[in-house]
PDB file of N, CA and C in Angstrom:
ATOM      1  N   UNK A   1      96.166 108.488 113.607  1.00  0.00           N
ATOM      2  CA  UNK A   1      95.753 107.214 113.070  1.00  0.00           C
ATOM      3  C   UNK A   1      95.040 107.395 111.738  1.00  0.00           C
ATOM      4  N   UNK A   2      94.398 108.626 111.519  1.00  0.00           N
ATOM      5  CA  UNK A   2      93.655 108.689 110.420  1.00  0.00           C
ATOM      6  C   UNK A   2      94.399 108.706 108.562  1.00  0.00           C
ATOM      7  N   UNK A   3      95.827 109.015 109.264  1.00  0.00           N
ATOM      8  CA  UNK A   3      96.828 109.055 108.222  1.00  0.00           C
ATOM      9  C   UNK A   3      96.979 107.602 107.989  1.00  0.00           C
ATOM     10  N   UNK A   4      97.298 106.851 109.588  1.00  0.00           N
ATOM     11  CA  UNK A   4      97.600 105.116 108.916  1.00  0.00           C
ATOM     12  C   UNK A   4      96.591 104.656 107.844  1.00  0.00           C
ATOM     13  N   UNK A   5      95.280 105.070 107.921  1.00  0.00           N
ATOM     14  CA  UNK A   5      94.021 104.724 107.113  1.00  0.00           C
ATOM     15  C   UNK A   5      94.152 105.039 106.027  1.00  0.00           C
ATOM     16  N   UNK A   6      94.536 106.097 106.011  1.00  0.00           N
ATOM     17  CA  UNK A   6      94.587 106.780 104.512  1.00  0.00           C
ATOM     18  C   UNK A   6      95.443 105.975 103.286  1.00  0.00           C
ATOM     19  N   UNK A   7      97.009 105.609 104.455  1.00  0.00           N
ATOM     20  CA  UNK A   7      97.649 104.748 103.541  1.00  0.00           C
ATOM     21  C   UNK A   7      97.539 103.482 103.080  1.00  0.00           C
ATOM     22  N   UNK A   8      96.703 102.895 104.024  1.00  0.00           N
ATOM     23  CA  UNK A   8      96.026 101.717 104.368  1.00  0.00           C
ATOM     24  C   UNK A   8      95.280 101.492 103.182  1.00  0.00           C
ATOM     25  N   UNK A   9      94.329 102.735 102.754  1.00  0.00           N
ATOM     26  CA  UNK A   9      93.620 102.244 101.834  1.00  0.00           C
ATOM     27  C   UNK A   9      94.713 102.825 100.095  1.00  0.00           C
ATOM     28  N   UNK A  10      95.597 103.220 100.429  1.00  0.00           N
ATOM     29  CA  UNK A  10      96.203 103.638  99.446  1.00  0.00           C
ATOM     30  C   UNK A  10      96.965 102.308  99.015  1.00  0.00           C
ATOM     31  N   UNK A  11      96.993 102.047  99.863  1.00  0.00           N
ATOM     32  CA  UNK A  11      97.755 100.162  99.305  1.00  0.00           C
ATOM     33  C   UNK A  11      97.077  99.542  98.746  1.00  0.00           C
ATOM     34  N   UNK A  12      95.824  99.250  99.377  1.00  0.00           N
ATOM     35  CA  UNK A  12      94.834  98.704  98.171  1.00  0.00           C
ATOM     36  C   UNK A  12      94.742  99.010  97.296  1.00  0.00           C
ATOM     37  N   UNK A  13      94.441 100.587  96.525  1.00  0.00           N
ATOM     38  CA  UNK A  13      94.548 100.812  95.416  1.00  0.00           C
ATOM     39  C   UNK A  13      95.727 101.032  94.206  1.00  0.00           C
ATOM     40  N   UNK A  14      97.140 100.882  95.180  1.00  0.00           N
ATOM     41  CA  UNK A  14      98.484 100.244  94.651  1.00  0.00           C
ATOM     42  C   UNK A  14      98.354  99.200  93.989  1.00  0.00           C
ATOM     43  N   UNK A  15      98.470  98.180  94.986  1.00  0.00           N
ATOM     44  CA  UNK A  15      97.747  96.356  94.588  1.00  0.00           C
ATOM     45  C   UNK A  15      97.232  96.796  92.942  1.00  0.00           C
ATOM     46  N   UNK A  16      95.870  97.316  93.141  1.00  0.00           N
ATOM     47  CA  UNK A  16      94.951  97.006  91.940  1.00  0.00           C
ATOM     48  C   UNK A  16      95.474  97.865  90.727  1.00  0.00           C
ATOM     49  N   UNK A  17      96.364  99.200  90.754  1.00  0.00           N
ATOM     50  CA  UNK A  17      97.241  99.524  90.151  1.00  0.00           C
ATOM     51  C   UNK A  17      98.301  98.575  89.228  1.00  0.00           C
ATOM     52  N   UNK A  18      99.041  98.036  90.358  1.00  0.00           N
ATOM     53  CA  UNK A  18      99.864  96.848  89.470  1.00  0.00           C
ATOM     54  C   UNK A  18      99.481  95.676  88.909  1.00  0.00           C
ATOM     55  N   UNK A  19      97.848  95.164  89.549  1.00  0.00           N
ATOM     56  CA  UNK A  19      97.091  94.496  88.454  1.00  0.00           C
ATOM     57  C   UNK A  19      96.836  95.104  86.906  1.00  0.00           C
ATOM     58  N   UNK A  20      96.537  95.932  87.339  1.00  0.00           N
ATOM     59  CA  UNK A  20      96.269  96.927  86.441  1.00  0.00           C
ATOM     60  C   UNK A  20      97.505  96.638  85.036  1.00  0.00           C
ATOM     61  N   UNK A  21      98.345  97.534  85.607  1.00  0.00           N
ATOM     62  CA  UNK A  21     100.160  97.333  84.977  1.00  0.00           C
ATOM     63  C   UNK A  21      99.985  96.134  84.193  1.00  0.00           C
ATOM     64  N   UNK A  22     100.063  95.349  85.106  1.00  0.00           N
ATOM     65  CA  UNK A  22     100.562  93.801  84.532  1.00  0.00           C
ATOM     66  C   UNK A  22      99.539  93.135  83.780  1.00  0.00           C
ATOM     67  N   UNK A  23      98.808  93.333  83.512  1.00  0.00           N
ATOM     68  CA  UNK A  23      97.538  92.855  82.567  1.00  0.00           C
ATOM     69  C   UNK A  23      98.158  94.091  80.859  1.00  0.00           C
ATOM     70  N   UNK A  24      98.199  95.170  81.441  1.00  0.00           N
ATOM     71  CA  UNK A  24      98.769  96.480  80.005  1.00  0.00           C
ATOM     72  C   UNK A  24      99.939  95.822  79.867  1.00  0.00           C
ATOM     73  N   UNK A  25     101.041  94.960  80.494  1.00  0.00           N
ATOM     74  CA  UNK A  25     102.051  94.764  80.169  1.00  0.00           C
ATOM     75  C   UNK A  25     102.411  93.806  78.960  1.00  0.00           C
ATOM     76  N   UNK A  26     100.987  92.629  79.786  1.00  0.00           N
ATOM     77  CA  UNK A  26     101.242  91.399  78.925  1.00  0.00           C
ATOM     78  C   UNK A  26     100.384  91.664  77.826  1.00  0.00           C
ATOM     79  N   UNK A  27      99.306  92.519  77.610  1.00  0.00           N
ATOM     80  CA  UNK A  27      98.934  92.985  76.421  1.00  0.00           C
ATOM     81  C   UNK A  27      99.296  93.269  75.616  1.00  0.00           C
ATOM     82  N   UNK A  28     100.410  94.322  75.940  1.00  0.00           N
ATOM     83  CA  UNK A  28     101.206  94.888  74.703  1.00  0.00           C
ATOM     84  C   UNK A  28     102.252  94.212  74.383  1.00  0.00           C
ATOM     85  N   UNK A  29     102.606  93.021  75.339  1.00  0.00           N
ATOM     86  CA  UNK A  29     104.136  92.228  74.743  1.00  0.00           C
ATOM     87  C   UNK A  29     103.177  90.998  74.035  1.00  0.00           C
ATOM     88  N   UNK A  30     102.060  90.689  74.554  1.00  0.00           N
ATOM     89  CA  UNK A  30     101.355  89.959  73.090  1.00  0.00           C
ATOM     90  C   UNK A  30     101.148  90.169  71.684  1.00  0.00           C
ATOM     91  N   UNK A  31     101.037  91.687  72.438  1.00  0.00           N
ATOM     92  CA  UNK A  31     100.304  92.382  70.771  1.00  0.00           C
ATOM     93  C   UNK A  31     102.345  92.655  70.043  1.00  0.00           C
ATOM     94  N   UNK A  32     103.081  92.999  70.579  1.00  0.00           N
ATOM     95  CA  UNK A  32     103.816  92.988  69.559  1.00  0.00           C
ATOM     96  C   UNK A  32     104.172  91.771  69.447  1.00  0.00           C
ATOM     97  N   UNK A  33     104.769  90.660  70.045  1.00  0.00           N
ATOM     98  CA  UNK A  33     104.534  89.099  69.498  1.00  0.00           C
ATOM     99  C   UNK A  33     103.944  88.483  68.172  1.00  0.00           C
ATOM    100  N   UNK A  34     102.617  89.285  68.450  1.00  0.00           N
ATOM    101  CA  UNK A  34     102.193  88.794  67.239  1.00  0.00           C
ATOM    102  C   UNK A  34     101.875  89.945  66.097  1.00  0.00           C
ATOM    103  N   UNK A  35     102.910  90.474  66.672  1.00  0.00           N
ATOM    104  CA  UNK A  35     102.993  91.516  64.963  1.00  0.00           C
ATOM    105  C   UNK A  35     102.314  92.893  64.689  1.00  0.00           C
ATOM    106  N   UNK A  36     101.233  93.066  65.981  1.00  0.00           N
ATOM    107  CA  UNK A  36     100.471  93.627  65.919  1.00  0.00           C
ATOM    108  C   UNK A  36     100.703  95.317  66.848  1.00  0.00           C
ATOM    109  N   UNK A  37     101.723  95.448  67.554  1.00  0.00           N
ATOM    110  CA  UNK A  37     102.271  96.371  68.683  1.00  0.00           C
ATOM    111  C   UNK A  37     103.698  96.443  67.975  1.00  0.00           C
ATOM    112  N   UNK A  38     104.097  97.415  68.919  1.00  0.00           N
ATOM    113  CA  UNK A  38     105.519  98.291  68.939  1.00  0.00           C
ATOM    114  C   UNK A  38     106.190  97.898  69.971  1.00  0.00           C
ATOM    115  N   UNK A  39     107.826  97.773  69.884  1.00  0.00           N
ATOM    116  CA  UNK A  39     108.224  97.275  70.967  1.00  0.00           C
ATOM    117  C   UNK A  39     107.855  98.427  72.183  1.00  0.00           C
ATOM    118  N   UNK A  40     108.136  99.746  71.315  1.00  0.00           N
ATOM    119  CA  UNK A  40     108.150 100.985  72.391  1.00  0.00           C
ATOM    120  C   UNK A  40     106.674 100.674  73.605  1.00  0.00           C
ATOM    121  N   UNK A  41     105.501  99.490  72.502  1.00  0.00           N
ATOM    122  CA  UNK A  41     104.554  99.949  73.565  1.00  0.00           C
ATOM    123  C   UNK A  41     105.121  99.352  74.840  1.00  0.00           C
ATOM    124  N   UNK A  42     105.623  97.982  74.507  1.00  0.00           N
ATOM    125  CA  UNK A  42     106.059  96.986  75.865  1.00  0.00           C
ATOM    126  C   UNK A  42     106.871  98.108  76.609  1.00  0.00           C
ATOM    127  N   UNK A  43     107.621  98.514  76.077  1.00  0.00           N
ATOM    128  CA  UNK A  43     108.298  99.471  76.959  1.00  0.00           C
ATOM    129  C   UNK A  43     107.863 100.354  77.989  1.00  0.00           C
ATOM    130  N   UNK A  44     106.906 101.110  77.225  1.00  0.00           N
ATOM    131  CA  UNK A  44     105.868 101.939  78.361  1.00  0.00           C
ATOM    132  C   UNK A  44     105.469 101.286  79.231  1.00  0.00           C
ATOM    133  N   UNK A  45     104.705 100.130  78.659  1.00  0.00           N
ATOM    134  CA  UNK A  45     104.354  99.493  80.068  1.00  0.00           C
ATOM    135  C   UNK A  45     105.433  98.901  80.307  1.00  0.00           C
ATOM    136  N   UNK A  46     106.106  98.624  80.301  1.00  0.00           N
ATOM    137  CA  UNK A  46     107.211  97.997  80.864  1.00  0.00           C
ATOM    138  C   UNK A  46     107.629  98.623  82.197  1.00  0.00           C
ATOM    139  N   UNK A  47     107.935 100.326  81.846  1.00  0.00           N
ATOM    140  CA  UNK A  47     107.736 101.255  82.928  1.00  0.00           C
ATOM    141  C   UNK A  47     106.722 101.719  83.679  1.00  0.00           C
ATOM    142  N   UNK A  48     105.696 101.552  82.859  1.00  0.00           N
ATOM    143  CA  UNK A  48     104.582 101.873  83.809  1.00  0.00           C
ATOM    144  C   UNK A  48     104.077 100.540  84.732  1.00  0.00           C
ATOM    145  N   UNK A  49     104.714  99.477  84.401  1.00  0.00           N
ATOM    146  CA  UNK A  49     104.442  98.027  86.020  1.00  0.00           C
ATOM    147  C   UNK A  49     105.365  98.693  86.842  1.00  0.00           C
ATOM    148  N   UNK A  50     106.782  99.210  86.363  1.00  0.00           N
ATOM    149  CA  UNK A  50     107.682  99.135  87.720  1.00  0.00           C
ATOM    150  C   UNK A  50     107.306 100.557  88.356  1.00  0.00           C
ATOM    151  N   UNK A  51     106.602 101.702  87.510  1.00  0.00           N
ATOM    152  CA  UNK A  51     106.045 102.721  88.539  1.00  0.00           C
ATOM    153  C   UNK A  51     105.427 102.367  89.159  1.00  0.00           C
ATOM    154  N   UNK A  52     104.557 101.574  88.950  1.00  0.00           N
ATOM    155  CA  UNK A  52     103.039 101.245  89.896  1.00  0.00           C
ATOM    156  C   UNK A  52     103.812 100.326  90.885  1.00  0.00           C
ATOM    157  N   UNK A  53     104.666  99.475  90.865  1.00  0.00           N
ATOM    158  CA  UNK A  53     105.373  99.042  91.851  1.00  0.00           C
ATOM    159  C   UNK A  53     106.101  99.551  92.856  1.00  0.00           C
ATOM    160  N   UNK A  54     107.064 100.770  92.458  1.00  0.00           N
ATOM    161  CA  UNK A  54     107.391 101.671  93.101  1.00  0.00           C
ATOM    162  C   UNK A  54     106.173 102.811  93.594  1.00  0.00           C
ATOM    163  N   UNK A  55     105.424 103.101  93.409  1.00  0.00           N
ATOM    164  CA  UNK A  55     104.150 103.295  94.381  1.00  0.00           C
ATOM    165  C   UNK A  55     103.730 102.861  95.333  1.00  0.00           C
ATOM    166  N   UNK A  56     103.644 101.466  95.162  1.00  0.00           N
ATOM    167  CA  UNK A  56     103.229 100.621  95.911  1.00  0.00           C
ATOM    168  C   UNK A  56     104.470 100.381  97.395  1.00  0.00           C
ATOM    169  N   UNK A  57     105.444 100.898  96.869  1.00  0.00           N
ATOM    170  CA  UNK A  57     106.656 100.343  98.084  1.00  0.00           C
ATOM    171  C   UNK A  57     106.653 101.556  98.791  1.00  0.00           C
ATOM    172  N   UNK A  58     106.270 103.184  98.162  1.00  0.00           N
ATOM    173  CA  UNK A  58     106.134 104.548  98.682  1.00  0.00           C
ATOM    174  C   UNK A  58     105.114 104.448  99.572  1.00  0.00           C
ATOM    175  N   UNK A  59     103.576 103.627  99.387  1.00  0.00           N
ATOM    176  CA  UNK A  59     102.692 103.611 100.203  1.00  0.00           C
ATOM    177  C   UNK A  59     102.784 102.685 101.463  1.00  0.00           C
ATOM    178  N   UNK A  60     103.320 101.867 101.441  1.00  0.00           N
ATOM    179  CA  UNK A  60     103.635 100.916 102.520  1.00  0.00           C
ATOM    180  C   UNK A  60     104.438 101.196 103.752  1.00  0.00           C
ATOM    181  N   UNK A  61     105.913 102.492 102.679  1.00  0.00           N
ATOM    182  CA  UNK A  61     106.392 102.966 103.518  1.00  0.00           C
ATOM    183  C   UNK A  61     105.944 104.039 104.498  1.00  0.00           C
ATOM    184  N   UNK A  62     105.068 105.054 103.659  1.00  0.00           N
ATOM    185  CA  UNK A  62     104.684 105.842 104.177  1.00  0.00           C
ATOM    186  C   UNK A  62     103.539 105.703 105.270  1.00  0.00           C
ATOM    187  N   UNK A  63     102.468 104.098 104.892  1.00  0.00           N
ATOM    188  CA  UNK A  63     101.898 103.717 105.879  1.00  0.00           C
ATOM    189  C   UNK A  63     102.829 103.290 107.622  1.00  0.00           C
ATOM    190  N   UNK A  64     103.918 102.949 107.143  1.00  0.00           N
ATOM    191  CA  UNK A  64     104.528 102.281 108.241  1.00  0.00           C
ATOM    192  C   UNK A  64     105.264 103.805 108.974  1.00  0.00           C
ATOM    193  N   UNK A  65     105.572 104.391 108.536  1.00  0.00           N
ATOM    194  CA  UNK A  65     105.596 105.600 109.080  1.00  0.00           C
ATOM    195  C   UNK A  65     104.729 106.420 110.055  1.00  0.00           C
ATOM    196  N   UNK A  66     103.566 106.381 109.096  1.00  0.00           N
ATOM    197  CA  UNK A  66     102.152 107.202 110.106  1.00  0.00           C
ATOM    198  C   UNK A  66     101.947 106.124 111.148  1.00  0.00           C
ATOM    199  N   UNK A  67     102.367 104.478 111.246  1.00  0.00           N
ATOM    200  CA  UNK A  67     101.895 103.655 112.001  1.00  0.00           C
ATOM    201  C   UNK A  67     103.021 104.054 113.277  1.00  0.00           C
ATOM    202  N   UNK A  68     104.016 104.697 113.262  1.00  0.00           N
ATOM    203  CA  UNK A  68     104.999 104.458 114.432  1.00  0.00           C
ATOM    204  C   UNK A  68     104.922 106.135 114.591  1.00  0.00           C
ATOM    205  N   UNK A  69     104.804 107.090 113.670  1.00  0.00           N
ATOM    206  CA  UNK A  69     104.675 108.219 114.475  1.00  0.00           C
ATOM    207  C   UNK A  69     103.508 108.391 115.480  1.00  0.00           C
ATOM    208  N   UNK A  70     101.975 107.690 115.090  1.00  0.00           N
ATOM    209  CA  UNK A  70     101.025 107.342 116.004  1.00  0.00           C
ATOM    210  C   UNK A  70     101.340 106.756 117.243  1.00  0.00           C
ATOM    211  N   UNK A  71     101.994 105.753 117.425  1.00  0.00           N
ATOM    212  CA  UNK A  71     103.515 105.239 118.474  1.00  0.00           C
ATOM    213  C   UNK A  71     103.770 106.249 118.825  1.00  0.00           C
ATOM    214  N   UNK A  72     104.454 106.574 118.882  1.00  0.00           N
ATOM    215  CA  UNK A  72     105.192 107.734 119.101  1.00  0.00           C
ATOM    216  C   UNK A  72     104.445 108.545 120.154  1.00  0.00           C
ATOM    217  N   UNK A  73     103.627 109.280 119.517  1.00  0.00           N
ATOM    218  CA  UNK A  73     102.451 110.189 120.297  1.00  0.00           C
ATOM    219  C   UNK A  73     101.645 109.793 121.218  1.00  0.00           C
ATOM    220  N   UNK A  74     101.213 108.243 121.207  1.00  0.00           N
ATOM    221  CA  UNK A  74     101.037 107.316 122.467  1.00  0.00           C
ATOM    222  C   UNK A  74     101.997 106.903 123.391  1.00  0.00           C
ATOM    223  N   UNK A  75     103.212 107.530 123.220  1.00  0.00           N
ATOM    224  CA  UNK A  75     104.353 107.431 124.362  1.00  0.00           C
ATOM    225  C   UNK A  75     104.210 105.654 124.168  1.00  0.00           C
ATOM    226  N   UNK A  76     103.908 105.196 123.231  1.00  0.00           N
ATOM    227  CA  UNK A  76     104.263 103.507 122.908  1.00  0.00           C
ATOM    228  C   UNK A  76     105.249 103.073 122.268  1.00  0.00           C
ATOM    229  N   UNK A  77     106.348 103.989 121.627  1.00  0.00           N
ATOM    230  CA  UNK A  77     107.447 103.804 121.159  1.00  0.00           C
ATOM    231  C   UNK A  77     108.275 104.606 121.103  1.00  0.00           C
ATOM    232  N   UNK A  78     109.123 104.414 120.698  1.00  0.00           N
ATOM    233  CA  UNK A  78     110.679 105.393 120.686  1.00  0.00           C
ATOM    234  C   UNK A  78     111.426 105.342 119.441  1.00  0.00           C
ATOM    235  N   UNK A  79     111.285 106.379 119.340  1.00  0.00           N
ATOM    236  CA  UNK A  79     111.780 106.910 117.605  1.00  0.00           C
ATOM    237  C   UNK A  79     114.003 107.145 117.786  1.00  0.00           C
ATOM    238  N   UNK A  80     114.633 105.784 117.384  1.00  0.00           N
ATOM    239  CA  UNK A  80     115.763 105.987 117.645  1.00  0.00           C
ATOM    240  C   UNK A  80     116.320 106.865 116.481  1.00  0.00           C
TER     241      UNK A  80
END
C-alpha cells in the first residue's frame, strides 16, 4: 500500500506540474503574439504541457497498478 501512496501523492504533484506547463505555455504564446518571444519558445512549452501530461497519465497508471497488485496480495483480486 505504501507504493499506492507514493503514487497518490505523485499525482498531485503531476496536477500542479501541468498547472505549471500551462501557465509557461500561455506565457510564451503571449509573449510571441506580441512580438516579444520566439515561436521556438511556444514550442518548448508546447512540449513541455504534453510531457507533464504524459506524466501525469504514467502516474495514475502506475498508481492503479500498485492499487490492484495490493489486491492481489490480499487474495482480493485476480490478476487475469
Amino acid at each position: 500500500m505504501r507504493f499506492a501512496l507514493e503514487h497518490s501523492k505523485n499525482i498531485g504533484i503531476a496536477n500542479l506540474n501541468i498547472e505549471k506547463a500551462e501557465l509557461a505555455y500561455k506565457l510564451a504564446k503571449l509573449s510571441y503574439e506580441e512580438g516579444q518571444g520566439k515561436s521556438s519558445e511556444v514550442k518548448v512549452a508546447s512540449i513541455e504541457l504534453e510531457q507533464a501530461k504524459l506524466n501525469l497519465s504514467k502516474e495514475m497508471y502506475n498508481y492503479n497498478i500498485a492499487i490492484l497488485d495490493f489486491k492481489y496480495c490480499l487474495g482480493l483480486g485476480k490478476v487475469q
